[in-house]
N, C-alpha and C. Protein backbone atom coordinates (compact mmCIF):
# COMPACT_ATOMS: atom_id res chain seq x y z
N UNK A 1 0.84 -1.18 0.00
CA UNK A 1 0.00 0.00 0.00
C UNK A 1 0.89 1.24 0.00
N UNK A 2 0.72 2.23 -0.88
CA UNK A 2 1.56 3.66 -1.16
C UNK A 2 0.65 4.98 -0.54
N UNK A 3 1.77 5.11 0.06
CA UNK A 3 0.02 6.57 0.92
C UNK A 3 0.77 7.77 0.02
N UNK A 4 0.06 8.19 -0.68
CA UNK A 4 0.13 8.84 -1.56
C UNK A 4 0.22 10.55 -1.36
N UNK A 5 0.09 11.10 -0.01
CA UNK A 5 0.13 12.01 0.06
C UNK A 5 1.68 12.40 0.94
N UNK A 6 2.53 11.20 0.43
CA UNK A 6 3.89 11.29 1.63
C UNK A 6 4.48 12.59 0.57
N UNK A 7 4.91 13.47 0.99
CA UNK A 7 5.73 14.34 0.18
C UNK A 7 6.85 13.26 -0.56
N UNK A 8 7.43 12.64 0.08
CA UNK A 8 8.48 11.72 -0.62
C UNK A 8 8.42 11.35 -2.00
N UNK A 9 6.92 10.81 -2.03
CA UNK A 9 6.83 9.77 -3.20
C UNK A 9 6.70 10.46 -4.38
N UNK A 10 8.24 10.24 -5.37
CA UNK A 10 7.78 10.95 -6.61
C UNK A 10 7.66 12.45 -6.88
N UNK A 11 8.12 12.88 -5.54
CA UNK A 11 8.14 14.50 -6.03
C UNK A 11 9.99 14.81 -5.11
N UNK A 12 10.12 15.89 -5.43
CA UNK A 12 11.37 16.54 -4.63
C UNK A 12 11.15 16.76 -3.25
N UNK A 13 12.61 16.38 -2.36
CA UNK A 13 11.75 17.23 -1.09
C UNK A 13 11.63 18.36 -0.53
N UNK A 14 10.48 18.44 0.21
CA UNK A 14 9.77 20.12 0.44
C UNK A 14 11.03 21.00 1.35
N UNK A 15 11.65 19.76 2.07
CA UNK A 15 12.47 20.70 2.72
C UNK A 15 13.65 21.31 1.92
N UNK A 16 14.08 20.80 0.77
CA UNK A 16 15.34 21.12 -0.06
C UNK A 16 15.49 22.51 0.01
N UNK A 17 14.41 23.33 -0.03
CA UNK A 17 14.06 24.77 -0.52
C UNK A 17 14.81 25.02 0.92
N UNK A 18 14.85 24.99 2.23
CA UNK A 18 15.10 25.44 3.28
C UNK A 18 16.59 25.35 2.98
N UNK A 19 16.95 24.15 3.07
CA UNK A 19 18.20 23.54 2.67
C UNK A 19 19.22 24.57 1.80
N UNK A 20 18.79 24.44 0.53
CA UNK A 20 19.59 25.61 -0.39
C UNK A 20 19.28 26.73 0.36
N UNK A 21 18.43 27.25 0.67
CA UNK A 21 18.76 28.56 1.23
C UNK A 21 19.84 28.74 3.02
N UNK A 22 19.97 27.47 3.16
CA UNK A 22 20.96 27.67 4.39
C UNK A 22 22.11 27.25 3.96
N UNK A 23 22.53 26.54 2.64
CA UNK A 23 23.22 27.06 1.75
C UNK A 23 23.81 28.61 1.23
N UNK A 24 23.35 28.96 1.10
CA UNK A 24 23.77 30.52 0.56
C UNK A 24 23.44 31.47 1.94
N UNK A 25 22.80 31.43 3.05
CA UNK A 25 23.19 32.16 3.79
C UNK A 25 24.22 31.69 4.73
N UNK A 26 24.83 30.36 5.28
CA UNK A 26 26.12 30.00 5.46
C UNK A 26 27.86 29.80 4.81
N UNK A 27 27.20 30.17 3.26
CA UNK A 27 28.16 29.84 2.48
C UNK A 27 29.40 31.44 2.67
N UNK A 28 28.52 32.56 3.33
CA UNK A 28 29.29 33.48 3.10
C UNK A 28 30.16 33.25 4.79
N UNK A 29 29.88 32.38 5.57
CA UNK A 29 30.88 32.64 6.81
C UNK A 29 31.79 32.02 6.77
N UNK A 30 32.23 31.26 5.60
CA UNK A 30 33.30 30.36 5.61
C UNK A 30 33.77 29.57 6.22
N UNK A 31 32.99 28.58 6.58
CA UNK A 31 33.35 27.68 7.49
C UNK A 31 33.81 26.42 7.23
N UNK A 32 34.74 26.07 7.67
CA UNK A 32 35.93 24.90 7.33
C UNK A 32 35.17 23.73 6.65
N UNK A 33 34.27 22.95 7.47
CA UNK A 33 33.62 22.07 7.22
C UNK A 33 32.17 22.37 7.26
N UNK A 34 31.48 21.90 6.10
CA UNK A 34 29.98 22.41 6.67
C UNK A 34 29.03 21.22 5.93
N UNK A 35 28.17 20.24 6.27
CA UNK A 35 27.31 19.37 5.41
C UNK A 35 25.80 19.87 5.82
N UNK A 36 25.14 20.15 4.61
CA UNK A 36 23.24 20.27 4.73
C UNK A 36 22.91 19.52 4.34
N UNK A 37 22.01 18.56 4.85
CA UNK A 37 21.00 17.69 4.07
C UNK A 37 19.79 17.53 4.72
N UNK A 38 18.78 17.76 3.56
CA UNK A 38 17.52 17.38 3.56
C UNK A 38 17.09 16.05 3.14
N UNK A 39 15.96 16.20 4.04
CA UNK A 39 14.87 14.75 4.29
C UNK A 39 13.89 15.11 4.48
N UNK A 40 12.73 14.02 3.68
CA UNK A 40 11.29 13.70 3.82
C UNK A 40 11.00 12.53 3.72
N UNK A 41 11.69 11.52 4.54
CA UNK A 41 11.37 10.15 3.81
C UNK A 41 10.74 9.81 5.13
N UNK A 42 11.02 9.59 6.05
CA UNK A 42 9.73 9.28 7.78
C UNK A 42 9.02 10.34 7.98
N UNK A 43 9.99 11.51 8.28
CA UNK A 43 9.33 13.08 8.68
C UNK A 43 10.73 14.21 8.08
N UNK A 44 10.17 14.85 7.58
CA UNK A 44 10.99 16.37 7.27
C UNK A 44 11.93 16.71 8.20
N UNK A 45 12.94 17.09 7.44
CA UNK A 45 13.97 17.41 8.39
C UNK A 45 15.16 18.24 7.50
N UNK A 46 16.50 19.19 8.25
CA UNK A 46 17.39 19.65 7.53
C UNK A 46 18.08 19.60 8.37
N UNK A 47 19.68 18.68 8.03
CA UNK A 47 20.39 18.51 9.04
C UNK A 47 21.67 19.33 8.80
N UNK A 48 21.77 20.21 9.58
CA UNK A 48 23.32 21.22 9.29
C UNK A 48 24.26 20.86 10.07
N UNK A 49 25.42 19.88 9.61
CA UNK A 49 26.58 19.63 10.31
C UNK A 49 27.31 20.73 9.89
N UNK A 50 28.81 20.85 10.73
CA UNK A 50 30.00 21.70 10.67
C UNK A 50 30.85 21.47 11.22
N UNK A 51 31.97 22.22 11.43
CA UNK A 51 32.92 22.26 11.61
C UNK A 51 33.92 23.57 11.76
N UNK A 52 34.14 24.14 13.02
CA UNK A 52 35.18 25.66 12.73
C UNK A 52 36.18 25.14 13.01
N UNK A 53 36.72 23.87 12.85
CA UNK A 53 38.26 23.30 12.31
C UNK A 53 38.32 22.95 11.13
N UNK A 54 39.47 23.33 10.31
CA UNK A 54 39.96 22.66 9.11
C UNK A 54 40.70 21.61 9.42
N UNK A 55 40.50 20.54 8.28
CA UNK A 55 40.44 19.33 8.78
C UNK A 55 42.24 19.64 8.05
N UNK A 56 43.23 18.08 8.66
CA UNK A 56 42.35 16.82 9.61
C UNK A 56 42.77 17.40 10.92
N UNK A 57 41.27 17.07 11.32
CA UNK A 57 40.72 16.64 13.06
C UNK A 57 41.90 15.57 13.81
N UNK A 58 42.12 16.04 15.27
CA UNK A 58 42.45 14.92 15.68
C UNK A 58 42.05 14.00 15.45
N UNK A 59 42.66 12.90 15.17
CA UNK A 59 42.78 11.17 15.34
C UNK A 59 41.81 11.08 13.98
N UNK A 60 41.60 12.37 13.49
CA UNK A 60 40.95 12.30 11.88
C UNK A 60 38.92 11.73 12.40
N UNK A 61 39.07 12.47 13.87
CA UNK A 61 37.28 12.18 14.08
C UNK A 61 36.59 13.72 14.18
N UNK A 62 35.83 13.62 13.27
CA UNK A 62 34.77 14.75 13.45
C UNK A 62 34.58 15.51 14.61
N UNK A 63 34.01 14.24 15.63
CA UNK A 63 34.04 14.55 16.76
C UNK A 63 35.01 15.70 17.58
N UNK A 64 36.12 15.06 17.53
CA UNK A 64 37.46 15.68 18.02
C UNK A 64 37.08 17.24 17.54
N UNK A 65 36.81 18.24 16.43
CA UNK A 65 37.15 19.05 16.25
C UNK A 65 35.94 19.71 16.89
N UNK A 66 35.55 21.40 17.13
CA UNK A 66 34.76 22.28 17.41
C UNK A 66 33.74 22.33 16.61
N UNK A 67 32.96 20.93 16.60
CA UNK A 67 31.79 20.76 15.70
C UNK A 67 30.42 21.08 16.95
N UNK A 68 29.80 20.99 15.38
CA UNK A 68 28.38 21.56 16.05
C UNK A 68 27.17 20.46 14.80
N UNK A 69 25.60 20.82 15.45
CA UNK A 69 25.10 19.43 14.69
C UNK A 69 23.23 20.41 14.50
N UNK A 70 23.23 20.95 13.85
CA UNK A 70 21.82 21.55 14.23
C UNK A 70 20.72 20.76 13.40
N UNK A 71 19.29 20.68 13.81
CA UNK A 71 18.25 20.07 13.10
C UNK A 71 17.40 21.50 13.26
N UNK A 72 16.47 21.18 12.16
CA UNK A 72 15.16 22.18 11.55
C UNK A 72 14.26 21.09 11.46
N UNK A 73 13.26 21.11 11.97
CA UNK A 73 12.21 20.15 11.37
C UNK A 73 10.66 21.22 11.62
N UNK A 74 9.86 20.54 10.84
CA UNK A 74 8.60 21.63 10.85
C UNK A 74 7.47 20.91 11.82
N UNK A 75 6.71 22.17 12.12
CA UNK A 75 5.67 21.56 13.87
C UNK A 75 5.48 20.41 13.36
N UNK A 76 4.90 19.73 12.27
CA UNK A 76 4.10 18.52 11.80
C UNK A 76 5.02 17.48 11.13
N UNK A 77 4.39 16.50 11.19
CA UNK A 77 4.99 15.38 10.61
C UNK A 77 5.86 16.18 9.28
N UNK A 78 5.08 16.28 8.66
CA UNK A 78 5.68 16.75 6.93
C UNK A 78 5.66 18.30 6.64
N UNK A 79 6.45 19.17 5.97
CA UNK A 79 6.60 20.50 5.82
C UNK A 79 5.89 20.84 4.52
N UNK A 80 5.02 21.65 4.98
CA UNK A 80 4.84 22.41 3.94
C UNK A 80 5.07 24.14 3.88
N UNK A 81 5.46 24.63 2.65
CA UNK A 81 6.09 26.13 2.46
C UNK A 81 5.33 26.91 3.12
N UNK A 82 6.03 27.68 4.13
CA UNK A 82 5.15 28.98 4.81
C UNK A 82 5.17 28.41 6.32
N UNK A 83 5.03 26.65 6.47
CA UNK A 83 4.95 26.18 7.98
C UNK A 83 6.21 27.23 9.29
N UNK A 84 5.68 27.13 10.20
CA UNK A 84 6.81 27.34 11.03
C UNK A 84 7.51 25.69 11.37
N UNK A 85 9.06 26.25 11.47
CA UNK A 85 9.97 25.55 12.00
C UNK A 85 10.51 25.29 13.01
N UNK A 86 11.04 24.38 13.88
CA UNK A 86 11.86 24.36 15.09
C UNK A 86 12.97 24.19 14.92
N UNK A 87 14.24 24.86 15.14
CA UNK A 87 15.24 24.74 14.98
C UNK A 87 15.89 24.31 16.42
N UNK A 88 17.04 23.77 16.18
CA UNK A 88 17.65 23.27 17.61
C UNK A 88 19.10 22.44 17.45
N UNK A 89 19.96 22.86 18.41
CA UNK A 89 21.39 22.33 18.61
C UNK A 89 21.28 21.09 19.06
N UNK A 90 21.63 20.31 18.18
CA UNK A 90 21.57 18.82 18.96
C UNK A 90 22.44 18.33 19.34
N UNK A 91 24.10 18.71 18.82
CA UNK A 91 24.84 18.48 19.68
C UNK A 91 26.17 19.38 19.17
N UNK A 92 27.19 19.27 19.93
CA UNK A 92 28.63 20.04 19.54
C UNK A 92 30.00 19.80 20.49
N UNK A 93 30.83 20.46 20.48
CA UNK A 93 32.01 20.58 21.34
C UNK A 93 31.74 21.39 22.74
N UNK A 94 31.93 20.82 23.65
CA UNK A 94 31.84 21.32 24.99
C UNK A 94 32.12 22.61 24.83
N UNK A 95 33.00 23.15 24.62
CA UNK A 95 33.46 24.55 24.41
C UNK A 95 32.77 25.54 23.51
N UNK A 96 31.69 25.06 22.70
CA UNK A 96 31.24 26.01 22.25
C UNK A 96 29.64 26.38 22.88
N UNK A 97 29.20 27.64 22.43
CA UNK A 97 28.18 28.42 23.31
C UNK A 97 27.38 27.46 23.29
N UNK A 98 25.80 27.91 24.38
CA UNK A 98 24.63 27.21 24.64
C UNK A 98 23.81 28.05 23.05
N UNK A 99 22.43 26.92 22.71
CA UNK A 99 21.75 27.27 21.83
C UNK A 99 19.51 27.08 22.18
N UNK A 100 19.48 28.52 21.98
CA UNK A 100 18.45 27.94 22.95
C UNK A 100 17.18 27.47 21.20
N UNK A 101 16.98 26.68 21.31
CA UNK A 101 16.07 25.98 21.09
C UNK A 101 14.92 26.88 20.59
N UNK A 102 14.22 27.00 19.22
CA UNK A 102 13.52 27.89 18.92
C UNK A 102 12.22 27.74 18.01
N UNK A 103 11.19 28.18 17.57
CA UNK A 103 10.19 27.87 16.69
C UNK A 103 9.55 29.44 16.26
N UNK A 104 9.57 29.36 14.39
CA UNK A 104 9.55 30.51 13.88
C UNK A 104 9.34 29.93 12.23
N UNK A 105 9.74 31.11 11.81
CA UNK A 105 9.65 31.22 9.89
C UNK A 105 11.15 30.50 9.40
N UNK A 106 11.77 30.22 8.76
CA UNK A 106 12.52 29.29 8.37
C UNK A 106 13.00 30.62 8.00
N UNK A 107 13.18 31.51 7.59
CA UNK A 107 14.50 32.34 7.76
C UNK A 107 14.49 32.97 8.32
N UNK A 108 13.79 33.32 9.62
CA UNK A 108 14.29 33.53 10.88
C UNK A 108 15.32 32.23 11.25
N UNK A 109 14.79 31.35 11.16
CA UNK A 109 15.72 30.26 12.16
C UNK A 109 17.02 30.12 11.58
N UNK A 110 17.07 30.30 10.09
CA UNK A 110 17.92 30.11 9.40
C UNK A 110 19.38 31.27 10.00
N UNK A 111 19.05 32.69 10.25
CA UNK A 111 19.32 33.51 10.74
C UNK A 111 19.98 33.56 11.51
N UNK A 112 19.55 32.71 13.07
CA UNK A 112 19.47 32.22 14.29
C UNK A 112 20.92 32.04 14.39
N UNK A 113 21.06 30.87 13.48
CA UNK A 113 22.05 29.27 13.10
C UNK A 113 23.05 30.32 13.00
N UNK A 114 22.88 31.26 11.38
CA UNK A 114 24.12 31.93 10.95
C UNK A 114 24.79 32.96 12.02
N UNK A 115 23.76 33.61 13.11
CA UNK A 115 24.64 34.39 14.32
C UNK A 115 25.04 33.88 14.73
N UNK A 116 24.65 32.44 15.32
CA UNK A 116 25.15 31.66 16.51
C UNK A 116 26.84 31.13 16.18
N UNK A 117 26.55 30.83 14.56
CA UNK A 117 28.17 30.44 13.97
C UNK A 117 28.83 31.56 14.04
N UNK A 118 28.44 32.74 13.64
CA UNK A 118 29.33 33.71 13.54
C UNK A 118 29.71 34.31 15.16
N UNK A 119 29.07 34.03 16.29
CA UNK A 119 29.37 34.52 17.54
C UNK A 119 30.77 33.73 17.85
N UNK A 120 30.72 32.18 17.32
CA UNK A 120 31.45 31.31 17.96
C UNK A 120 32.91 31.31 17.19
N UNK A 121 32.67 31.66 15.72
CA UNK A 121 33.95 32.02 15.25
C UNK A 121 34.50 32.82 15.59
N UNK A 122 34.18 33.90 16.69
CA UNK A 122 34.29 34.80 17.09
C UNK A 122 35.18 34.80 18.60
N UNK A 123 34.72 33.79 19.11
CA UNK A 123 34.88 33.45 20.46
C UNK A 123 35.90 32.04 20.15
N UNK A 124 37.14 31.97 18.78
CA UNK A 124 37.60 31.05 19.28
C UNK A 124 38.44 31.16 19.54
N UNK A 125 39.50 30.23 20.25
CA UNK A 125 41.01 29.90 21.04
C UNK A 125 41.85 30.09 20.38
């Protein structure tokens, strides 16, 4: 049985649009390492990994360096354009700032992400 109204099936996903655009508003802080990817295949999602180390990382683990791990997902199971978003730090390097946890317009949140990187490049060792 195909439930036919999954955003997944057969079309692009809805979140991509968020995606490229946290694309081009991260692309200008230059940050060493940076991966976006979007998903709609269980529930919507945009996952922004990074990195304010240029690699290689100790012992060559992600981990090791001043990474950070943020998710966007929208109030509902599946996103649609215009929904509000929750954005949130899910995880990082001890040393870098607290992130408080937020729900808004997707470029507000998008926004959020790009101060929070730019505070911390700011604040490093």
């Amino acid at each position: 049985m195909i439930d036919v109204d999954r955003p997944d099936v057969d079309r692009p996903a809805k979140m991509q649009a968020i995606a490229d655009s946290a694309r081009e508003a991260l692309a200008a802080l230059q940050i060493p390492y940076l991966n976006i990817r979007a998903d709609d295949n269980l529930c919507s999602s945009v996952t922004i990994s990074g990195s304010l180390d240029a690699q290689p990382w100790p012992n060559g683990i992600f981990q090791n360096s001043r990474h950070f791990q943020f998710s966007i997902t929208p109030k509902g199971r599946y996103y649609t354009p215009g929904d509000k978003v929750t954005v949130e730090l899910n995880g990082g390097y001890y040393t870098l700032g607290k992130f408080r946890k937020s729900t808004g317009p997707a470029d507000k949140a998008l926004a959020r992400v790009a101060a929070w990187i730019t505070d911390q490049q700011g604040n490093q060792e």
